[in-house]
Each structure stands twice: as C-alpha cells, then as structure tokens.
C-alpha atoms as a PDB file:
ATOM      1  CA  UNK A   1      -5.078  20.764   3.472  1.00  0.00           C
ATOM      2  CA  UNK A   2      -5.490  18.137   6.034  1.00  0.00           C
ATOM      3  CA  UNK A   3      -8.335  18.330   9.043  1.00  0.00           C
ATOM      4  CA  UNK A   4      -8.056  17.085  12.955  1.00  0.00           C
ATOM      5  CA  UNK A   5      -9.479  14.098  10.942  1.00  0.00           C
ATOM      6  CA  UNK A   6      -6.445  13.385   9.260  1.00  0.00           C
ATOM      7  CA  UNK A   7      -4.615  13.329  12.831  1.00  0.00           C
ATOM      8  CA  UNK A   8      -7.157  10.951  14.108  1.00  0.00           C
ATOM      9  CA  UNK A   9      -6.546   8.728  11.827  1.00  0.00           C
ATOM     10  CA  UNK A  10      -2.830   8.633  11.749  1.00  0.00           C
ATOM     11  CA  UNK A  11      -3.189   8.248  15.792  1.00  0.00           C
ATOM     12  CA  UNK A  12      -5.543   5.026  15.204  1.00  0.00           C
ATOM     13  CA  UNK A  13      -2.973   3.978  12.626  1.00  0.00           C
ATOM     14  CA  UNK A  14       0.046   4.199  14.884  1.00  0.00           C
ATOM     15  CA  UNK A  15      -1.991   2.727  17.412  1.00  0.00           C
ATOM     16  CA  UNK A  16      -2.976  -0.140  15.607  1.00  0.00           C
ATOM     17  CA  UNK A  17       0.951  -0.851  14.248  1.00  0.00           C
ATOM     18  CA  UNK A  18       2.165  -0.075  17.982  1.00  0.00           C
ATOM     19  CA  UNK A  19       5.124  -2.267  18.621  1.00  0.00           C
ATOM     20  CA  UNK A  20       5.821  -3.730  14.943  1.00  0.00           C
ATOM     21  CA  UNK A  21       8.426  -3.460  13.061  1.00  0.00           C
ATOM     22  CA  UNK A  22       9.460  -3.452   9.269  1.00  0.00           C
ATOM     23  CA  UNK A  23       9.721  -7.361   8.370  1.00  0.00           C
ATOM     24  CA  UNK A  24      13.752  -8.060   9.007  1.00  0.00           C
ATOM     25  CA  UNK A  25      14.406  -4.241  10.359  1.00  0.00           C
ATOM     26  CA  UNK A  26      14.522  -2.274  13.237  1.00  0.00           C
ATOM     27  CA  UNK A  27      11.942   0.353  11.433  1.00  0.00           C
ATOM     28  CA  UNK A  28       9.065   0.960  13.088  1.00  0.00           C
ATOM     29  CA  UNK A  29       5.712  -0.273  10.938  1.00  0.00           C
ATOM     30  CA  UNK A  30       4.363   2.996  11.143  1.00  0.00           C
ATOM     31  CA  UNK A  31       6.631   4.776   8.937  1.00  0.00           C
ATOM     32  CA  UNK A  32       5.439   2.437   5.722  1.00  0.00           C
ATOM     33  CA  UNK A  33       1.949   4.489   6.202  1.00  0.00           C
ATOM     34  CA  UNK A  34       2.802   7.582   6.828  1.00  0.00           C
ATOM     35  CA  UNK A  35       5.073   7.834   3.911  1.00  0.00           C
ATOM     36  CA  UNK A  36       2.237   6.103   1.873  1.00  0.00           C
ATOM     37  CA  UNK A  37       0.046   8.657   3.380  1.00  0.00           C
ATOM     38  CA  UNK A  38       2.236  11.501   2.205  1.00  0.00           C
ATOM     39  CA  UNK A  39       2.889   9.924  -1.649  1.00  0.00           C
ATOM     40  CA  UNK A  40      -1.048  10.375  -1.980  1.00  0.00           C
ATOM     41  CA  UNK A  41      -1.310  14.063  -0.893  1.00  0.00           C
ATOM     42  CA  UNK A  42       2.343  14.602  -3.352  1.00  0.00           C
ATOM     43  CA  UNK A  43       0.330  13.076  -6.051  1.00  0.00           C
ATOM     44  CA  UNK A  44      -2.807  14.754  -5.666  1.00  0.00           C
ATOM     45  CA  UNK A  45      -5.073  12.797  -3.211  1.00  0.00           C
ATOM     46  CA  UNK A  46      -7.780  14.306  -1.598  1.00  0.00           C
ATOM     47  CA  UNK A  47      -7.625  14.355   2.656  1.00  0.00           C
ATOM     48  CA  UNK A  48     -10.123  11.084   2.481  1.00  0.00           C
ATOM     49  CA  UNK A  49      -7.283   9.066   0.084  1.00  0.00           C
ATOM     50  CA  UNK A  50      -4.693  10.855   2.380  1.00  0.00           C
ATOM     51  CA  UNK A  51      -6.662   8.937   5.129  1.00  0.00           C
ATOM     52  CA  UNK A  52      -7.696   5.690   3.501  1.00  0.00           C
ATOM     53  CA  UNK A  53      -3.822   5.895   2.671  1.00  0.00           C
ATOM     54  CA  UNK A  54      -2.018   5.868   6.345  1.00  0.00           C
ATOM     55  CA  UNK A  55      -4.970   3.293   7.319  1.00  0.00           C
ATOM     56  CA  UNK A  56      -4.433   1.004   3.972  1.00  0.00           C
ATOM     57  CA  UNK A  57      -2.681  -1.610   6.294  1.00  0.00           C
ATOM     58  CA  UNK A  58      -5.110  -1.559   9.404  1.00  0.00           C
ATOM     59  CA  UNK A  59      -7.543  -4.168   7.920  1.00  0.00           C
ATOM     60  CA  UNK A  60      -5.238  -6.325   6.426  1.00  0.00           C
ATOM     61  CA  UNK A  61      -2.292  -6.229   9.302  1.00  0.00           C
ATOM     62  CA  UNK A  62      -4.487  -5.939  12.144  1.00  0.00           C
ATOM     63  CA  UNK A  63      -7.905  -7.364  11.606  1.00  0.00           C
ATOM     64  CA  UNK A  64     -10.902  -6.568  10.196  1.00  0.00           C
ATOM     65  CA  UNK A  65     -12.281  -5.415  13.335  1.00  0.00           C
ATOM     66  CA  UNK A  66     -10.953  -2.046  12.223  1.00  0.00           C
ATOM     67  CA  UNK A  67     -13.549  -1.522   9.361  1.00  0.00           C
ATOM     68  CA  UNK A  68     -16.284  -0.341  12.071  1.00  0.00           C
ATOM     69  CA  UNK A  69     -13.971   2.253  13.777  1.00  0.00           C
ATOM     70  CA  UNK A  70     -12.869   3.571  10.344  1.00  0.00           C
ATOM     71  CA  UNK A  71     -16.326   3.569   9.243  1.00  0.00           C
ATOM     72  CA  UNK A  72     -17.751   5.588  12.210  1.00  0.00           C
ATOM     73  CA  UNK A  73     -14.880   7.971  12.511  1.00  0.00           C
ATOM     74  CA  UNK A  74     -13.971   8.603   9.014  1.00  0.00           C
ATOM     75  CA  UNK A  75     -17.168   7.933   7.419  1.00  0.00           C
ATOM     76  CA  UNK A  76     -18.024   4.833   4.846  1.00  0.00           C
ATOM     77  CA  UNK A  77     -15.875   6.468   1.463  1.00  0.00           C
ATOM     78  CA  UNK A  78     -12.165   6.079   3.562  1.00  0.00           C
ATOM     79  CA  UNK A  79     -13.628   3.004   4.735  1.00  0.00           C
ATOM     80  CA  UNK A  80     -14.523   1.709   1.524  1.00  0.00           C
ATOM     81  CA  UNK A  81     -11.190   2.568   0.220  1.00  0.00           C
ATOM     82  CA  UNK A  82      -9.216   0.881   2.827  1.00  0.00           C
ATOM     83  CA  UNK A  83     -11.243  -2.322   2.084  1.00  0.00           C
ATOM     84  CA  UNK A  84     -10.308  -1.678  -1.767  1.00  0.00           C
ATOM     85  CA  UNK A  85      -6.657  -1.879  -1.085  1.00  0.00           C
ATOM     86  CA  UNK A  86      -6.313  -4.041   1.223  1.00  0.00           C
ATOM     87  CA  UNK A  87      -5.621  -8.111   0.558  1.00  0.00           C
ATOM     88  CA  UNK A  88      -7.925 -10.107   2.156  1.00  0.00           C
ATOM     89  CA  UNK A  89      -8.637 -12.770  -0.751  1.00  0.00           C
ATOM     90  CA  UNK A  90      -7.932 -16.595   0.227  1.00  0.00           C
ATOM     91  CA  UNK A  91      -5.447 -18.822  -1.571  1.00  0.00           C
ATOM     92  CA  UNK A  92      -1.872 -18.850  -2.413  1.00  0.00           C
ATOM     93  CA  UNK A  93       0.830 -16.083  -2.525  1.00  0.00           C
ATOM     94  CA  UNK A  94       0.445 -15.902  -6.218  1.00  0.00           C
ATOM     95  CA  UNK A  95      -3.893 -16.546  -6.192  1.00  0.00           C
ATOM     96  CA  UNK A  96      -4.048 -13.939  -3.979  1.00  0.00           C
ATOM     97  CA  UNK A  97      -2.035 -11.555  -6.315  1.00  0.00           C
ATOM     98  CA  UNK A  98      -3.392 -12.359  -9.289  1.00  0.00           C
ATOM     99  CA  UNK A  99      -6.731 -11.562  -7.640  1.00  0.00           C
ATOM    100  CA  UNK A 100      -5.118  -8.240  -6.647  1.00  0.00           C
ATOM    101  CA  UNK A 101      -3.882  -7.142  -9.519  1.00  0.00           C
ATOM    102  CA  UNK A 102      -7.636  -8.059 -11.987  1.00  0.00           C
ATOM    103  CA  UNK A 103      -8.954  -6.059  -9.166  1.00  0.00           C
ATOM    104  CA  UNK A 104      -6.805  -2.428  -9.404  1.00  0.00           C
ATOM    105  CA  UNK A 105      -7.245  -3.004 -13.276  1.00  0.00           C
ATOM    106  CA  UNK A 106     -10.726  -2.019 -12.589  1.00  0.00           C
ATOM    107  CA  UNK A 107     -10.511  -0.174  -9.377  1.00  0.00           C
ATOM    108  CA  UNK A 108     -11.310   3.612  -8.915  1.00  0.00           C
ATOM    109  CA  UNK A 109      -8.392   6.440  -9.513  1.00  0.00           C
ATOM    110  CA  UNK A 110      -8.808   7.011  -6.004  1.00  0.00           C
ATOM    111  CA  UNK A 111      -8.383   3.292  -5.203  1.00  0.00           C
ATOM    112  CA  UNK A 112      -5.399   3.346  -7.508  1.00  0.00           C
ATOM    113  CA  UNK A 113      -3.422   6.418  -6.108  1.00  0.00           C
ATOM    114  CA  UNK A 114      -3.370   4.819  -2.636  1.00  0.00           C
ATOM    115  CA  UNK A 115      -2.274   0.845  -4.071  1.00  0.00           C
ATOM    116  CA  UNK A 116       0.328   2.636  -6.430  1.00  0.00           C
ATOM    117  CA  UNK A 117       1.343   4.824  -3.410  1.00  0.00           C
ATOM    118  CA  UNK A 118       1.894   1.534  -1.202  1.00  0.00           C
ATOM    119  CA  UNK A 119       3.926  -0.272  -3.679  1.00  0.00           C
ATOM    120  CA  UNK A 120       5.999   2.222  -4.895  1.00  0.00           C
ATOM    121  CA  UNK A 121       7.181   2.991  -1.146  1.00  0.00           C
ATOM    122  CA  UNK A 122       7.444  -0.557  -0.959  1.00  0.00           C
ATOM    123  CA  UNK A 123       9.501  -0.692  -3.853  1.00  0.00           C
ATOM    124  CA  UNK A 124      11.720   1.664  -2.945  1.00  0.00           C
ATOM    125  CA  UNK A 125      12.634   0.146   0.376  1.00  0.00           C
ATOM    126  CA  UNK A 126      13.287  -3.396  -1.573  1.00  0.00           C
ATOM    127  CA  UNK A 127      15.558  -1.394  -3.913  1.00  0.00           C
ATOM    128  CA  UNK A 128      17.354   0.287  -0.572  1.00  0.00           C
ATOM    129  CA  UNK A 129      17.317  -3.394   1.079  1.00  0.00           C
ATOM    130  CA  UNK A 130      19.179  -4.773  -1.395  1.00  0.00           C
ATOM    131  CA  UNK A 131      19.415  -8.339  -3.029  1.00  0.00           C
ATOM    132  CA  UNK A 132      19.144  -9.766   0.568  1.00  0.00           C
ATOM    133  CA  UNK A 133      15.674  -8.331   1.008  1.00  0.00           C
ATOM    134  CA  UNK A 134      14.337 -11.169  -1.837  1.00  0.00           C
ATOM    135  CA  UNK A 135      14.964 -13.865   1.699  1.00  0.00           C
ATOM    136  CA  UNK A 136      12.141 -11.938   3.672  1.00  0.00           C
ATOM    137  CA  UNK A 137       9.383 -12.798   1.013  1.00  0.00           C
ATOM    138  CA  UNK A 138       6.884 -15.807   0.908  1.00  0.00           C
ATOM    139  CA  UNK A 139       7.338 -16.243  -2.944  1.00  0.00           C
ATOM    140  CA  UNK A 140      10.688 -16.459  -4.516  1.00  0.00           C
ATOM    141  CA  UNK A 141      12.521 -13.419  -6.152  1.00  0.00           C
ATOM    142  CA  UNK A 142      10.900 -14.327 -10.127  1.00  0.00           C
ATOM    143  CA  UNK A 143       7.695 -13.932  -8.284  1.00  0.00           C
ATOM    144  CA  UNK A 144       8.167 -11.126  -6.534  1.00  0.00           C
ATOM    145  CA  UNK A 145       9.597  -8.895  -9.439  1.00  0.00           C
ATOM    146  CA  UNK A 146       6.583 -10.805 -11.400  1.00  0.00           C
ATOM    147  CA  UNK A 147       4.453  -8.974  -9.203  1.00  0.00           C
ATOM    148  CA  UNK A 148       5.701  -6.009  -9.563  1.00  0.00           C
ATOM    149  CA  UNK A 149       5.920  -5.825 -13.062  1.00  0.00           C
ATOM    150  CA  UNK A 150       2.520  -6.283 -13.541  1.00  0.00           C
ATOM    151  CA  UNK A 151       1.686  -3.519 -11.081  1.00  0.00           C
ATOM    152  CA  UNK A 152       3.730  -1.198 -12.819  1.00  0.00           C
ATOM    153  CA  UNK A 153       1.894  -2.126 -15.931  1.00  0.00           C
ATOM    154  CA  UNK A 154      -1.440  -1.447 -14.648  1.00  0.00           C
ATOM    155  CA  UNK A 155      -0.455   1.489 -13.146  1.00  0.00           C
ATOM    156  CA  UNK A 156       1.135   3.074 -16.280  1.00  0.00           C
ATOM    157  CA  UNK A 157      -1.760   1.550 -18.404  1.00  0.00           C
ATOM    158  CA  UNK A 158      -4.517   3.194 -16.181  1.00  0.00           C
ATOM    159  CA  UNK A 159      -2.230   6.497 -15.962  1.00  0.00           C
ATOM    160  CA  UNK A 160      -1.702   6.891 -12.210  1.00  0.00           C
ATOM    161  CA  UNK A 161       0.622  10.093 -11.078  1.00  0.00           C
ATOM    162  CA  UNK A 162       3.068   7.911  -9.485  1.00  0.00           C
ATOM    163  CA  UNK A 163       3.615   5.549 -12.668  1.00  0.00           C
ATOM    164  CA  UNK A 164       6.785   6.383 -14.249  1.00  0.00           C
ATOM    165  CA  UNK A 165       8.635   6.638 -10.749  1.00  0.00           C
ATOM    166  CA  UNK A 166       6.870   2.592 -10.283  1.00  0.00           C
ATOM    167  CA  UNK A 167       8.109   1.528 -13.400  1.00  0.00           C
ATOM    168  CA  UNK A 168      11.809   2.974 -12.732  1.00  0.00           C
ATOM    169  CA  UNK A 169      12.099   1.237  -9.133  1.00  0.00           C
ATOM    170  CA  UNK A 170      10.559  -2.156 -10.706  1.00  0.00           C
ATOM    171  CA  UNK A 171      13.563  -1.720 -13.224  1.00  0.00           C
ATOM    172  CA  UNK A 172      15.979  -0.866 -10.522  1.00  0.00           C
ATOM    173  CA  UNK A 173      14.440  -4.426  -8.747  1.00  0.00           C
ATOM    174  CA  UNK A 174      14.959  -6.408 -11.666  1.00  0.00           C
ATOM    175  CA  UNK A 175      18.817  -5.383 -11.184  1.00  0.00           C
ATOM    176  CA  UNK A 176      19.430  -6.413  -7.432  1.00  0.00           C
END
C-alpha cells in the first residue's frame, strides 16, 4: 500500500525528468522510473524502496542537489537508498562499472531490489530496441552485454526476486 508520500515523490521525480526523453526515443524519461518503481512493489518492496525506486535516477541524472529534498521529504533511509543505486563514481565507462557492480555484491536486499529493478527494465527496452540500440551506448556492444552479464550474476548469486527474468533478457541481449 502506497501513502501521499509515494505521490510526492513520483511528482518530484517527474519534475526533476521534465522535458527528457529516452536516449534516441520519443519516450518520455519518466516512464523508466515509474516502471522501475512498479518492478519493486511486484517484487516485494516496501513503499520506502517503492520510493527510493521512481527517485533512483534523480541524483545521478539531475544533480546531487536532490539528496537534501529527498532527505527532508522522504526521510534519510529512501535517501540513503537512492545514493546506493545511483553512479556517481569517477573514471571510465568500464571503472565506473566495475565499481558498480563490487558495490551491489555487497549492497543491502533493499539496495538490490531497486538496482535489479532498474536494469532489468533497462534490459528489456534494449531487447525491444533492437540491435540498433548497441549505437546509443558509450562502450561498445561486448561491453555492454559484459555488463550485464555480470549483473545478472550477482543478482542470481545474491537471490534477488527479479533474477531469473534478468538472466533471460541478458540471454535475449546476447542474441540481438
């Protein structure tokens, strides 16, 4: 069961995304969170992951000015998970991945619902895209499906809800 909270924070969310667009489509930014949002509650998250969930890009899109706002309104555990999920390390494509993935292998179940969540919608749209959608990236396709693989494999080796549908959609990716 959700709370007016829940519709404050997908308001600051859609907010925040106002105007953007789903790299190389016409879809509006929003929609990425909200389904993200809903994948959590589907596979058990509580309304503060449900939160942290349709904010997970806020920070890391939009600035870390966000992290006050989040804090004050939705109280220092959704803020704390939105800074868990989101990718603010330095370095390369790759660095910053690596440093990603080291950190969900030790990351909270809560931490983990929303980051599975987020890549499984996101692999799911690559899978819609089609082999075309590999152009829009900043790493090259072996990278990309590296990536992914070794998300699925942390996922299913930690036991997330959402790992069997990850690791079919990574195999679907590895076919485009």
């Amino acid at each position: 069961m959700t709370t007016p909270r829940y519709a404050k924070a997908v308001a600051l969310a859609a907010s925040a995304h106002y105007g953007v667009f789903r790299t190389g489509t016409t879809v509006p930014y929003i929609s990425h969170p909200l389904a993200v949002s809903a994948m959590a509650m589907e596979y058990g998250g509580s309304e503060d992951v449900a939160i942290a969930a349709v904010l997970h890009d806020v920070i890391e899109d939009c600035g870390r000015g966000f992290i006050v706002p989040i804090r004050e309104e939705f109280g220092t555990h959704v803020a704390d998970l939105v800074m868990a999920v989101s990718h603010l390390g330095k370095g390369t494509w790759k660095e910053k991945r690596i440093e990603y993935l080291a950190h969900l292998a030790r990351s909270s179940a809560e931490v983990l619902l929303i980051a599975g969540s987020d890549k499984l919608h996101n692999a799911r749209a690559i899978v819609s895209d089609g082999p075309t959608v590999f152009a829009k990236f900043k790493a090259p396709k072996e990278d990309v499906l590296w990536y992914y693989t070794e998300l699925a494999s942390i996922i299913a080796a930690r036991g997330a809800p959402m790992a069997s549908a990850l690791t079919e959609t990574v195999t679907k990716m590895k076919e485009l």
